[in-house]
Structure formats: C-alpha cells, structure tokens
Protein backbone atom coordinates (compact mmCIF):
# COMPACT_ATOMS: atom_id res chain seq x y z
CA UNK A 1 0.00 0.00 0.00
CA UNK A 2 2.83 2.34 0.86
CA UNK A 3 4.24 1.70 -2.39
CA UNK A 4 0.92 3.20 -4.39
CA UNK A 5 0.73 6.73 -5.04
CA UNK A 6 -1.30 8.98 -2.22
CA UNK A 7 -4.48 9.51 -4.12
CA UNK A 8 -4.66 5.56 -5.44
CA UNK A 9 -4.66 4.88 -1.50
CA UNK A 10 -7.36 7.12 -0.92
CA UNK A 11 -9.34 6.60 -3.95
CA UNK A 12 -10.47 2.85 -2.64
CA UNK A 13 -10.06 3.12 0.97
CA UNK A 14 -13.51 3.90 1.32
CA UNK A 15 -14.55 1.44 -1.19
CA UNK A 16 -14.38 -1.38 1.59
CA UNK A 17 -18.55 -2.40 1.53
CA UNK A 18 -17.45 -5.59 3.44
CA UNK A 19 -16.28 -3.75 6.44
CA UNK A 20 -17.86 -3.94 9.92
CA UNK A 21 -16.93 -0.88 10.86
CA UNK A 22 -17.87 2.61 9.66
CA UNK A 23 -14.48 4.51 7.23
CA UNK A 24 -13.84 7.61 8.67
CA UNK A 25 -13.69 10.43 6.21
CA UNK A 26 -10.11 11.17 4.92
CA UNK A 27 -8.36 14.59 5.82
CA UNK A 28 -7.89 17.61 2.83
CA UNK A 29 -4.99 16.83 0.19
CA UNK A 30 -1.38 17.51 1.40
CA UNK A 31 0.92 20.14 -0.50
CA UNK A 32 2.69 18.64 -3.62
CA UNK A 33 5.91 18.06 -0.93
CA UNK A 34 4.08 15.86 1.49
CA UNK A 35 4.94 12.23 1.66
CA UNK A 36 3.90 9.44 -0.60
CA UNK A 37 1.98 8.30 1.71
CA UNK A 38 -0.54 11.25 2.82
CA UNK A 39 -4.14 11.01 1.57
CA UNK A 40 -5.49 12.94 -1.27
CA UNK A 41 -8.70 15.04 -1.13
CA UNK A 42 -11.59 12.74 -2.06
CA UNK A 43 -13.54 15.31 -3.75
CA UNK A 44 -11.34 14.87 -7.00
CA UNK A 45 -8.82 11.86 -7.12
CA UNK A 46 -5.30 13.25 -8.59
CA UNK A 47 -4.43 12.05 -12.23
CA UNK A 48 -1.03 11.33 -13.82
CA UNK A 49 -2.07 9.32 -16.97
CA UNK A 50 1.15 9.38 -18.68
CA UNK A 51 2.93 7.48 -15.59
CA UNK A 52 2.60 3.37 -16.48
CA UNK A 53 1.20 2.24 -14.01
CA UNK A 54 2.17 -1.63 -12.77
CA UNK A 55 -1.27 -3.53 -11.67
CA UNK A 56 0.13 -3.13 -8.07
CA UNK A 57 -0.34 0.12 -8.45
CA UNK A 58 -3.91 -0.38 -9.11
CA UNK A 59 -6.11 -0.60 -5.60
CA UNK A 60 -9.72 -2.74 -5.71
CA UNK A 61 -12.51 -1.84 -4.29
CA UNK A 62 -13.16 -4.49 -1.45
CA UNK A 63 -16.17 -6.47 -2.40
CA UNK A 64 -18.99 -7.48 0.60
CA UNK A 65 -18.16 -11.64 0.71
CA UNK A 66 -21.78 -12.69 1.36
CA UNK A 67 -23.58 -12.00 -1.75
CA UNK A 68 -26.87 -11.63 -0.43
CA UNK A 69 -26.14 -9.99 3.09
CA UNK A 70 -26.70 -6.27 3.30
CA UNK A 71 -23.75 -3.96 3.67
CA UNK A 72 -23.55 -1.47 6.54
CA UNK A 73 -22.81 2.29 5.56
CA UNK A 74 -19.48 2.60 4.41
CA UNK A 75 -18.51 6.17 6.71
CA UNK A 76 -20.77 7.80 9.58
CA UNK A 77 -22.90 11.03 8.91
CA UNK A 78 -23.83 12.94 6.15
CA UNK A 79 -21.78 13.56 2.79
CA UNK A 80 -21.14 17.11 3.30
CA UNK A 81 -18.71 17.99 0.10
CA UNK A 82 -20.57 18.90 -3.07
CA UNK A 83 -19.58 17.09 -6.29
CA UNK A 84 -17.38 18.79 -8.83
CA UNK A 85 -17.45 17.81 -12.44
CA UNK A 86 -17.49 19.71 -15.51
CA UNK A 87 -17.51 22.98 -14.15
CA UNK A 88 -20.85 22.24 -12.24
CA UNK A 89 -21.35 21.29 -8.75
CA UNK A 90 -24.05 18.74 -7.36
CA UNK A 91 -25.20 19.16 -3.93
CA UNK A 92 -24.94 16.18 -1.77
CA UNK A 93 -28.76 13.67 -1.82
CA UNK A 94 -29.16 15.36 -5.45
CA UNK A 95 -28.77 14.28 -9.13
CA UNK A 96 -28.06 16.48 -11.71
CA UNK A 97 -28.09 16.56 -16.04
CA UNK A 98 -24.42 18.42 -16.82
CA UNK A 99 -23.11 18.38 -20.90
CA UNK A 100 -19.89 17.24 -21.90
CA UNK A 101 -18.49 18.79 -24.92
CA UNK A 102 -17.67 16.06 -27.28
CA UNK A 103 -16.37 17.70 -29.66
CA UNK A 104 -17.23 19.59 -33.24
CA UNK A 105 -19.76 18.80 -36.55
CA UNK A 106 -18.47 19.87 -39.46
CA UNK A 107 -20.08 23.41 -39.33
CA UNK A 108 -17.64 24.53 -35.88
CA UNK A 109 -21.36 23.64 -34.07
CA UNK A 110 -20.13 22.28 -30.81
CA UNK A 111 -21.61 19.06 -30.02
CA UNK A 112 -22.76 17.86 -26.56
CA UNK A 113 -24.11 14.83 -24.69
CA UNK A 114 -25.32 14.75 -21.32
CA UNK A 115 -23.80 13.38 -18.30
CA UNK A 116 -26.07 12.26 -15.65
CA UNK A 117 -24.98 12.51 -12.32
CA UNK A 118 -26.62 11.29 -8.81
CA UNK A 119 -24.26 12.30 -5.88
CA UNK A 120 -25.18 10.08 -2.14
CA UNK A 121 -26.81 11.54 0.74
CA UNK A 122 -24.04 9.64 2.71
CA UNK A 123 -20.24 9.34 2.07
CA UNK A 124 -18.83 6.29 -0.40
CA UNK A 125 -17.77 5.45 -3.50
CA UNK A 126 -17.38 6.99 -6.70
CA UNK A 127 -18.10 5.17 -9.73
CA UNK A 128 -18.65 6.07 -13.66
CA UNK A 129 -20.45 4.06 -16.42
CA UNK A 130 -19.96 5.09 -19.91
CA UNK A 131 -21.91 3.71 -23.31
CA UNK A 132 -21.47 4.11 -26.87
CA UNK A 133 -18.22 4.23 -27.40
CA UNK A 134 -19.17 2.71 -30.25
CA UNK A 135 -21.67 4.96 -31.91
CA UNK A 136 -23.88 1.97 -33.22
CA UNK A 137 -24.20 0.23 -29.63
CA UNK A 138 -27.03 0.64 -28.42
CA UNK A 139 -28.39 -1.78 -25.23
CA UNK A 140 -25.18 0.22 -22.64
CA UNK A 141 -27.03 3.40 -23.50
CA UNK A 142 -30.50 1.95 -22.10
CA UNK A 143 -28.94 0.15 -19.22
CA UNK A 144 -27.31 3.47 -18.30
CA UNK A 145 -30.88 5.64 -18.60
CA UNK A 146 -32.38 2.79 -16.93
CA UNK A 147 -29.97 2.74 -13.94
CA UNK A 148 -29.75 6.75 -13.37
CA UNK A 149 -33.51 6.90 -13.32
CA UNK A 150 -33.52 4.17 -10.50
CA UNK A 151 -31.15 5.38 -8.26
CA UNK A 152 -32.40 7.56 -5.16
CA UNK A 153 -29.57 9.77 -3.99
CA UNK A 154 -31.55 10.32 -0.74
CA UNK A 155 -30.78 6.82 0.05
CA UNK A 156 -26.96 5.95 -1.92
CA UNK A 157 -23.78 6.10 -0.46
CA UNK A 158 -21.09 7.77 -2.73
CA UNK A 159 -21.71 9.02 -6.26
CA UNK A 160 -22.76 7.41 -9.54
CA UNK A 161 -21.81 9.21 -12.67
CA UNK A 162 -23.24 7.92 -15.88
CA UNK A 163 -22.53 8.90 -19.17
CA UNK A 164 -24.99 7.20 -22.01
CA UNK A 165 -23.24 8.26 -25.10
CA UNK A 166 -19.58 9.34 -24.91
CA UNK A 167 -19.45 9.27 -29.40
CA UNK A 168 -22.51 11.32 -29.82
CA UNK A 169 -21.18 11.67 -33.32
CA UNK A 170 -20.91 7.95 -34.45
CA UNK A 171 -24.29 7.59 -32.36
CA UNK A 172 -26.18 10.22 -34.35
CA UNK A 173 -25.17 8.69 -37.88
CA UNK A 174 -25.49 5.28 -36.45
CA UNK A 175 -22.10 4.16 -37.07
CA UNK A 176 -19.54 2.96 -34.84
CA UNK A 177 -16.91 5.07 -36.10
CA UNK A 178 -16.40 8.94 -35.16
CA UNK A 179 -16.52 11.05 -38.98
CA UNK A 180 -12.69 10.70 -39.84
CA UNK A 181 -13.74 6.51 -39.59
CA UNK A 182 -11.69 6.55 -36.30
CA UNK A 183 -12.51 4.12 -33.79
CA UNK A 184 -12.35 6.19 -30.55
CA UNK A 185 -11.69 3.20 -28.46
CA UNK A 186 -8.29 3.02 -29.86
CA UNK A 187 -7.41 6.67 -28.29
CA UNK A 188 -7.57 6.93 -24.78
CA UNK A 189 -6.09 8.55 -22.80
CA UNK A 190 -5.76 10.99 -25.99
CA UNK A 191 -3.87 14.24 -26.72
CA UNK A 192 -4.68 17.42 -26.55
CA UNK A 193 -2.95 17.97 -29.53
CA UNK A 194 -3.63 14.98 -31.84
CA UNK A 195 -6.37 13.94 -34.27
CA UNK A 196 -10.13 14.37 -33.64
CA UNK A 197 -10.29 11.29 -31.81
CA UNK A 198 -7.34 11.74 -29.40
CA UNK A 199 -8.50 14.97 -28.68
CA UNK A 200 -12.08 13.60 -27.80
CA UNK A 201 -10.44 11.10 -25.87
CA UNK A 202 -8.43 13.38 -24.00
CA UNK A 203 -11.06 15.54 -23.15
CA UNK A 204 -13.62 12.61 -21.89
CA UNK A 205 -10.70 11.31 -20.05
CA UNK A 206 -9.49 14.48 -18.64
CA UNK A 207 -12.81 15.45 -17.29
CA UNK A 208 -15.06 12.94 -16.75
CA UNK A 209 -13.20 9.71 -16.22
CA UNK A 210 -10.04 10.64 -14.11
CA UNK A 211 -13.30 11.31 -11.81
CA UNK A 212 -13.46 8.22 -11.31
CA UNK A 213 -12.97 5.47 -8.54
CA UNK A 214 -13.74 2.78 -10.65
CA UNK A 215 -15.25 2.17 -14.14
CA UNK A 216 -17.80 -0.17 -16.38
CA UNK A 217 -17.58 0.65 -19.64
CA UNK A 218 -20.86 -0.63 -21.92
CA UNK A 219 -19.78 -2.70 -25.33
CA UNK A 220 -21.92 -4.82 -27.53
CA UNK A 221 -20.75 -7.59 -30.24
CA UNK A 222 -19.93 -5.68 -33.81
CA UNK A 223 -20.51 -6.49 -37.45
CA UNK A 224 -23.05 -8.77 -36.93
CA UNK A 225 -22.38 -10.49 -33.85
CA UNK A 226 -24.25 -10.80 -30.81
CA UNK A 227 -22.74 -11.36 -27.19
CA UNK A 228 -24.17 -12.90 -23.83
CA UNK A 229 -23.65 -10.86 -20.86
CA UNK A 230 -20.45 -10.76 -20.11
CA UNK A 231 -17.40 -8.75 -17.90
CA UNK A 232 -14.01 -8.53 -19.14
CA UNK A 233 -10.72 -7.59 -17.72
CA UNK A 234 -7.32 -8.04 -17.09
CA UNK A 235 -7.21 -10.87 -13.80
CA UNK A 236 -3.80 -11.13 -13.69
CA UNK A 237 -4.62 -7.32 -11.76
CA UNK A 238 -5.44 -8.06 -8.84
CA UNK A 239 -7.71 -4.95 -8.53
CA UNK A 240 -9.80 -5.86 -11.36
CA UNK A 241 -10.41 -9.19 -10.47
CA UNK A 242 -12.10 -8.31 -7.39
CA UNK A 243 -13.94 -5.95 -9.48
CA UNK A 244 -15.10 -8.53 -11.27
CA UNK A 245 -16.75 -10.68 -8.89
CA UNK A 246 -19.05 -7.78 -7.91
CA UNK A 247 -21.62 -8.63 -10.86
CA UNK A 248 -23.38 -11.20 -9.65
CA UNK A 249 -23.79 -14.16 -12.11
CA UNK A 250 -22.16 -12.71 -15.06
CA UNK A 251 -19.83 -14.35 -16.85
CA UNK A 252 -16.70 -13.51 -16.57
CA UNK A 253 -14.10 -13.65 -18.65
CA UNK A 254 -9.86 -12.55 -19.42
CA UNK A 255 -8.96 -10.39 -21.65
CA UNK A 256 -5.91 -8.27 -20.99
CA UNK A 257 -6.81 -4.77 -23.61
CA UNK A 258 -5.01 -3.23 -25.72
CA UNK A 259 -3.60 0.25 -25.56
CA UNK A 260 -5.69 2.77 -26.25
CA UNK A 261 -9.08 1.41 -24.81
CA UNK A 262 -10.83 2.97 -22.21
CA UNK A 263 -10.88 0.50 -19.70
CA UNK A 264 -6.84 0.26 -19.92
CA UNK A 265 -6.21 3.70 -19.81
CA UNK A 266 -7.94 4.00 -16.64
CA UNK A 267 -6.06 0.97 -15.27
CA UNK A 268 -3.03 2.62 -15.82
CA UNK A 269 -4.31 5.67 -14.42
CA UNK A 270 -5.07 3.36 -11.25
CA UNK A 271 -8.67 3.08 -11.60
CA UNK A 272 -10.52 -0.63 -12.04
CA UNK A 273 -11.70 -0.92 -15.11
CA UNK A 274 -13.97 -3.31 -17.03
CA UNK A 275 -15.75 -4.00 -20.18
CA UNK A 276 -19.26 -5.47 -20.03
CA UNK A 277 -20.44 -6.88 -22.96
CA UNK A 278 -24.53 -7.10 -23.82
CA UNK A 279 -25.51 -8.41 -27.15
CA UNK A 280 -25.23 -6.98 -30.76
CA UNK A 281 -25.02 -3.69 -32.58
CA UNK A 282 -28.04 -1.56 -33.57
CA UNK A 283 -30.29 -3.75 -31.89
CA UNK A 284 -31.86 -3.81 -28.37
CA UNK A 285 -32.10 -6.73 -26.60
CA UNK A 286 -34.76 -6.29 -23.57
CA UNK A 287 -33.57 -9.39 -21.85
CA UNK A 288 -30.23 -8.95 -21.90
CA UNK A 289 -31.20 -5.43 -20.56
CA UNK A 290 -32.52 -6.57 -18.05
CA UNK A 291 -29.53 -8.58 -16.64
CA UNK A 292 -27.05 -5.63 -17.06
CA UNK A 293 -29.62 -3.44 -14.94
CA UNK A 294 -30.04 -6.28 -12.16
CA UNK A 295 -25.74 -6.55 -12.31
CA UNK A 296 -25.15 -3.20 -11.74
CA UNK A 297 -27.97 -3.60 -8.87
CA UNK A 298 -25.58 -6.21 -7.57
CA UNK A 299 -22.23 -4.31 -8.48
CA UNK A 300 -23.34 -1.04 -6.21
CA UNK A 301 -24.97 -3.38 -2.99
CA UNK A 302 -21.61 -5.12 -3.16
CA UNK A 303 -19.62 -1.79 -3.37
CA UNK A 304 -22.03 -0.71 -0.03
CA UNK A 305 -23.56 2.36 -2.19
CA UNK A 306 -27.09 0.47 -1.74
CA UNK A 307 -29.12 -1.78 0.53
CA UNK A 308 -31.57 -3.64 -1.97
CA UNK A 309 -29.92 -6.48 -3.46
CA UNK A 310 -31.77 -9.58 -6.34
CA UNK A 311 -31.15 -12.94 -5.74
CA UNK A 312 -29.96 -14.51 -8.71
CA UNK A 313 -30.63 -18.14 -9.98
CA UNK A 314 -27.05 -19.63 -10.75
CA UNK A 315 -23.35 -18.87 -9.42
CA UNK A 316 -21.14 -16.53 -11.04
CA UNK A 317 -19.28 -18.36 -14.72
CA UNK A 318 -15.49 -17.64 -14.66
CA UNK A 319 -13.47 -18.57 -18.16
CA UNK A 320 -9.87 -17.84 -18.07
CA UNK A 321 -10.03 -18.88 -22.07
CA UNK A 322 -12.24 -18.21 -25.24
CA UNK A 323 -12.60 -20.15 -28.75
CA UNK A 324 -13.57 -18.26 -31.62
CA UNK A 325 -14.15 -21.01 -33.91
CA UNK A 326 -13.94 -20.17 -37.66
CA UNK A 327 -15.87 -21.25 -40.88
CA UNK A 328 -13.93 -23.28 -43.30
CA UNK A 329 -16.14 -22.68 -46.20
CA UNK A 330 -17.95 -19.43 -47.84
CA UNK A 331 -22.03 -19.62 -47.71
CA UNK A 332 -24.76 -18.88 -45.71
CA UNK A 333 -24.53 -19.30 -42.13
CA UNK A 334 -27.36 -21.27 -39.94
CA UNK A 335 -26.65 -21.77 -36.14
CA UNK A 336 -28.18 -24.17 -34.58
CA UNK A 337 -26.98 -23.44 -31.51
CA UNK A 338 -27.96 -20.46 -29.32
CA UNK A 339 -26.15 -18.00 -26.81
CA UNK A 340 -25.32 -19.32 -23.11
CA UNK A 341 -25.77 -22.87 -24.36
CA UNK A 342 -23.34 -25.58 -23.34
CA UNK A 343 -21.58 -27.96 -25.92
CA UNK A 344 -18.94 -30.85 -25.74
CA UNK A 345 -16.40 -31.58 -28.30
CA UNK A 346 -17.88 -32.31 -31.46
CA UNK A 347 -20.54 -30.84 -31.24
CA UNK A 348 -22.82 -29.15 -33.97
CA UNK A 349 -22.92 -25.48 -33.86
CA UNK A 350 -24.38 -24.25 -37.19
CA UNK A 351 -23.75 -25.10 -41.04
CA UNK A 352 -22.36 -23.18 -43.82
CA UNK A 353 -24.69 -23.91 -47.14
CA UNK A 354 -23.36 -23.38 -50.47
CA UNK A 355 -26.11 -21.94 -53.26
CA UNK A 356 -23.37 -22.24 -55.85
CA UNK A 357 -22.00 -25.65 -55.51
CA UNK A 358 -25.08 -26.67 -53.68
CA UNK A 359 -23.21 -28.34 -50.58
CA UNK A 360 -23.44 -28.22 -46.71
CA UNK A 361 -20.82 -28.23 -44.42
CA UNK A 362 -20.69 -28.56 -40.96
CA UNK A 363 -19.38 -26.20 -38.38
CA UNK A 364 -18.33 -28.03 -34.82
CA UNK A 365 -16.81 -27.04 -31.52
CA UNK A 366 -12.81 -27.91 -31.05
CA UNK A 367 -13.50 -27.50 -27.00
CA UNK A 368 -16.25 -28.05 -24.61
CA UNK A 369 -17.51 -24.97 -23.22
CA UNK A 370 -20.42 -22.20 -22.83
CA UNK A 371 -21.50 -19.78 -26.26
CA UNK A 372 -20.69 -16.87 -25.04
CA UNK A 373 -20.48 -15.13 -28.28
CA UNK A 374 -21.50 -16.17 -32.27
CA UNK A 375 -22.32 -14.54 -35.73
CA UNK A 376 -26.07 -13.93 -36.96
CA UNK A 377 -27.15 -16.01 -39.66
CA UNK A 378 -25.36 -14.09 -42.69
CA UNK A 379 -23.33 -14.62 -45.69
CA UNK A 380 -19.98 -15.56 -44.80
CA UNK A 381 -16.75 -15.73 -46.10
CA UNK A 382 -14.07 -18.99 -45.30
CA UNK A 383 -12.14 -17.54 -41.96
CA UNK A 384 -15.41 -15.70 -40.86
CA UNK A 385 -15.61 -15.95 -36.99
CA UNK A 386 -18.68 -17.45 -36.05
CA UNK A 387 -18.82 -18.59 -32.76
CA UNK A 388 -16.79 -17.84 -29.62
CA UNK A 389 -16.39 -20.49 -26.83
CA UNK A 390 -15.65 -20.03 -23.35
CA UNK A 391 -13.98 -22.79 -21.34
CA UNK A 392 -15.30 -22.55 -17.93
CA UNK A 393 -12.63 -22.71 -14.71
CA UNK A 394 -12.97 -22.21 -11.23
CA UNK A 395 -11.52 -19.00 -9.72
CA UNK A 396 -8.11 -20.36 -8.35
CA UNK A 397 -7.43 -22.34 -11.85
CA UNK A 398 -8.51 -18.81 -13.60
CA UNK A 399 -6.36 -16.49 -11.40
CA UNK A 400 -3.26 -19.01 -12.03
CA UNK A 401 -3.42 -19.06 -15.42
CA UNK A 402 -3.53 -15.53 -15.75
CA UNK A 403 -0.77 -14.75 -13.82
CA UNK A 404 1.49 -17.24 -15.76
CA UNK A 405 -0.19 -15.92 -18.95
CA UNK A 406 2.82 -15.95 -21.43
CA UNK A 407 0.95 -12.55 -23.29
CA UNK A 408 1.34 -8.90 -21.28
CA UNK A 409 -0.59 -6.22 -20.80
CA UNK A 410 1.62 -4.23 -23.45
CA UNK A 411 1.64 -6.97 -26.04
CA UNK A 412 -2.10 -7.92 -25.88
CA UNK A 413 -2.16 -7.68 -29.42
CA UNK A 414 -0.04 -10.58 -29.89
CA UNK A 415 -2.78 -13.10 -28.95
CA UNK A 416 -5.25 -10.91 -31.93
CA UNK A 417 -7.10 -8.84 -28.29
CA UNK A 418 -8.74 -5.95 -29.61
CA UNK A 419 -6.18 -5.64 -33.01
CA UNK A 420 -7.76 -4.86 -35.84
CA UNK A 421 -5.01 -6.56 -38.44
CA UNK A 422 -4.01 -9.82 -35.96
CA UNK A 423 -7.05 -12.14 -35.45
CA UNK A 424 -7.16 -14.26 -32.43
CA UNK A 425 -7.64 -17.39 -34.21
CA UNK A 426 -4.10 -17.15 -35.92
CA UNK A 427 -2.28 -16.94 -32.62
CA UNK A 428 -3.08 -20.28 -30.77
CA UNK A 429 -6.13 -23.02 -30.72
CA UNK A 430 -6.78 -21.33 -26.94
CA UNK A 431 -6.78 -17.59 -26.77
CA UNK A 432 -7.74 -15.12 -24.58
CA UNK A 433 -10.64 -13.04 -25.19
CA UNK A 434 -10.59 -11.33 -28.72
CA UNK A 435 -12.64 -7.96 -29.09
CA UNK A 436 -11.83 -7.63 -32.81
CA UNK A 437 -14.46 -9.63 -34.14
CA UNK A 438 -16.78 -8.82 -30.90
CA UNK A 439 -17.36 -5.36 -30.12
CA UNK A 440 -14.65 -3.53 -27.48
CA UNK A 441 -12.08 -2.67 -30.11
C-alpha cells in the first residue's frame, strides 16, 4: 500500500462495503511536498495518466463476501462535500443533467451529450459508467438511462456518474466510427494535440473519467455479432479481479486490452476498469437489458452504495479462455446453436450452405464450453468468426493461469485482443478473449 501513489490509496479506501466498521472520512490533500503516503482530497482523485502504471499500483474496491447480506454504511454522517465535475457542482442527496463537450460537426457547431450525475446523501464510492463508445451500440445506453432513473440519492452512499453516449457523433449517424472513420476506443487517454479522436479522448478522459474510482464501460458484439452478458478484464490485476466478482452471475471472462481502450487507460491511471459486454449492434435486446440493470444492482450493494440487493438463480461463470471457432467454407450461415448454451467436443454449432456448388458443411466445436459469443445467420466468407467459446474454470485455476499468462498487458495484441489486423484465431487453438471480431475494439 505504501508503495501506491497517495491519491490511489485514498481513492479505494472507502470502497471497503465488506467492512464492519464505519471509514472515517479522509483529511484535505497535502501540498505537492508531502509524503507518498498522505491522503489525497476525495472530492477529486489526482491524475497522472502518462505514468505506467504496474497492476500493483492499481487498488480494488473491497467487495462485501456474502452476496446476499446487506452492507452497513461505508462512513458515519452525512456527505457534506458537493460534487465537482465539468464545471458544475451537485449538492450532496441530489442528481443532476451536466453536458460534456464532445467535440465539433463539421459546421464549428459544438456538439454535446449529457452526463447524468446522482451524488449520495451519505459518504462512499465513486463510480462512472460510460456507453457508446461505439456509436452503433445501443443496449449500454438503455442500461445506463435505466440505472440513473432508478437510483435515489436520498438513500446511496457515494456518487454514480453515468454517461450514455460518450461518441454522440458515431451515435447520431449510427455508425460505430467517429466522422474521420476513427474508432475512438483506440485513443484513450488521448492528446490534446492529436487527431479528432485523441483529442475527444483526451477531453472525456481528462474530465469525466479521471473522476473516477472505478469504471464499467458498456460494449456490444460488432458487425453482426451478438454477445451474452459478459465482464471482461485483465485478472492477472489483482484490482480488477475483485472488481469482477461484484456482478453477480455474469460471466466472466480474461482479456488483458489493448492500448488505447478505455478501460486500460484508466487501469493505468489506477482506476478498475472493465468492459461489459450485452448483445449486438443496432439492436436492443430487452432481456439482456434486463440482466445488465439487475448486475449493476448487484455491483453497487456489493460496493455498499445500496441496501436492496436480487437474488440470482445460478453462481457466477469464470473462463480464463475463449474459442472463436472459424468457418472453413464461404455460404450462408445457420446456427443451430444459441447463446449461453453448453456444448462438448464435437458438437454441432451451425452449417455453412453453399447456393453455388449446392453443398453443406458442418461447423463443430474444437472445446467443450459455454457460447458466449457467435455470428447472426449471414453470408460468410471462409475464416469468418462465427462462434466464440468459453472454457469454464474455477476462480483459483482462472487467477493461475492468468498470472502465468505468457501474453502482457503491453503486447495484448499478440494473442489478436482488440487488433484490428491480428485475429485471435491465428495466434493459438486457446486464446484469450478477442474484441476484434466482438465489439470492445
């Protein structure tokens, strides 16, 4: 702990929900000269983004262990410090609609989207949600509205801050790209100074997410893909696997990120970070909805922000590994297999018919495993991704193999995570999760 910079220390220490005993409030910031170890202010965590940080460096919030138990308050008495963000303050037991500038059209019109914000009656954590990174994913903007409009400040401990749309300009021409065809999950933190997209990113970074104590960041499948619910992060970091367990049954599953996302910019900027995945581009999926809304539910009662908590129906699924397996053939695609289904080696998945030649061929899972992710029914081409496989594992088994994982952070590339010209399938027949072909790239 002594190692970690002041405001890391502080920015979690009142994140621990399973507690028995109330967090006192932290004192005011020290001077720029104190020691490494005084506490920050907790109004506004410090930032130094361009410092890499090692995932030690990176403190979790401490999860309540009984899933179902409710969580006493995380500090004593009232929160008495107003939030600041974007210029704006929000009284304490308030929410509040602020705008964040995202940037330009084409005619110098500046362009804003809102950013909702519901700051606690009572001190405790801090935590942002973002959507539509991707302009054409839709369901994380929904969850998000859905969430905010739930939430009672009267009655939450610490601050949600949730921002539906961060590319209102992909979002507006339903496309996942921003104008220039620059995917803006490629540009975080961003520059001040550098293309459209870095300076977007920079400015969402700058001033809303380096607000942030921790982060869930909204994703769907892309090009014609759909996804179960699912997290994704980098366990080998400690920090964000406890994160991760905070979802209730949610799969969960490893996927290191590459530089540039959102989620591993704030990780190096000492904030956990995950992706959640919910189901496929330009289309809303109600039920699928519905189980992001009930996680985040789960996420916040476990963080000690709120006292109602959902059962759910079956255990939390861990996969350390993921299978996208691949079409051999060109044709039309029919699954016959659906998301969240469980097959064995061998299996059918689908077939891949032939109009031309007027053949069938079979598609069939390499592994045994859940569906965690697969193609629509479309015309595909031989190489096409078409359904992605995760092999379950218990937690210990999961946490080992991550930390012996051969890939780092820096070179998640190498195993085809998140990079548009490297496909997963060409690095090994077991590979960690691969966003190219599924929607957080």
């Amino acid at each position: 702990m002594k190692r970690c910079c002041a405001w890391a220390w502080l920015a979690f220490s009142t994140l621990a929900a399973a507690q028995d005993f109330p967090v006192e409030q932290a004192p005011a910031a020290a001077a720029p000269t104190a020691s490494p170890d005084a506490p920050a202010s907790p109004s506004v965590p410090a930032r130094k983004p361009k410092i890499a940080r090692t995932p030690s460096a990176v403190v979790a919030p401490v999860m309540d262990a009984a899933a179902g138990a409710p969580v006493a308050g995380l500090a004593e008495g009232a929160e008495t410090t107003p939030l600041s963000l974007l210029g704006q303050s929000v009284e304490p037991g308030t929410r509040a609609e602020l705008r964040w500038a995202s940037g330009q059209s084409f005619d110098g019109t500046v362009v804003t989207t809102p950013v909702i914000g519901v700051h606690g009656a009572t001190v405790g954590p801090r935590i942002c949600l973002t959507a539509a990174i991707h302009g054409d994913e839709l369901n994380g903007i929904e969850i998000i509205r859905r969430l905010m409009n739930e939430l009672d400040p009267a009655e939450l401990s610490g601050t949600v801050i949730g921002v539906p749309i961060v590319n209102f300009l992909g979002y507006a021409r339903g496309s996942r790209y921003l104008p220039d065809r620059r995917d803006l999950n490629r540009y975080f933190p961003g520059s001040p100074n550098g293309s459209a997209a870095s300076r977007i990113a920079h400015s969402f970074f700058d001033e809303v997410a380096a607000n942030c104590q921790a982060l869930v960041d909204f994703h769907t499948g892309s090009f014609d893909r759909k996804n179960l619910p699912q997290v994704r992060g980098d366990l080998r970091i400690p920090a964000v696997l406890e994160f991760s367990r905070g979802f209730g049954a949610t799969a969960v599953l490893h996927s290191p990120g590459s530089r540039g996302m959102l989620r591993r910019a704030a990780v190096e900027a000492g904030i956990p970070a995950i992706t959640f995945e919910v189901g496929s581009p330009m289309r809303l999926a109600p039920a699928e909805i519905d189980h992001a809304v009930q996680a985040l539910h789960t996420l916040l009662h476990k963080m000690g922000m709120t006292r109602s908590f959902r059962m759910w129906a079956e255990p939390q699924a861990l996969f350390y590994s993921a299978k996208w397996v691949r079409s051999d053939a060109g044709g039309m695609l029919f699954s016959e297999v659906n998301l969240g289904d469980r097959v064995r080696v061998g299996q059918r998945l689908g077939k891949v018919v032939d109009p031309v030649q007027n053949s069938e061929r079979a598609i069939v899972s390499p592994v045994q495993g859940k569906v965690i992710g697969m193609a629509l029914n479309q015309i595909v081409l031989p190489g096409f991704a078409t359904y992605h496989i995760g092999v379950q594992t218990d937690e210990q088994q999961m946490v080992e193999a991550a930390a012996n994982a051969p890939v780092n952070a820096e070179g998640a590339a190498a195993s085809g995570d998140e990079s548009p010209d490297v496909e997963d399938g060409d690095a090994s027949p077991i590979e960690t999760a691969s966003d190219d072909e599924d929607g957080e790239r």
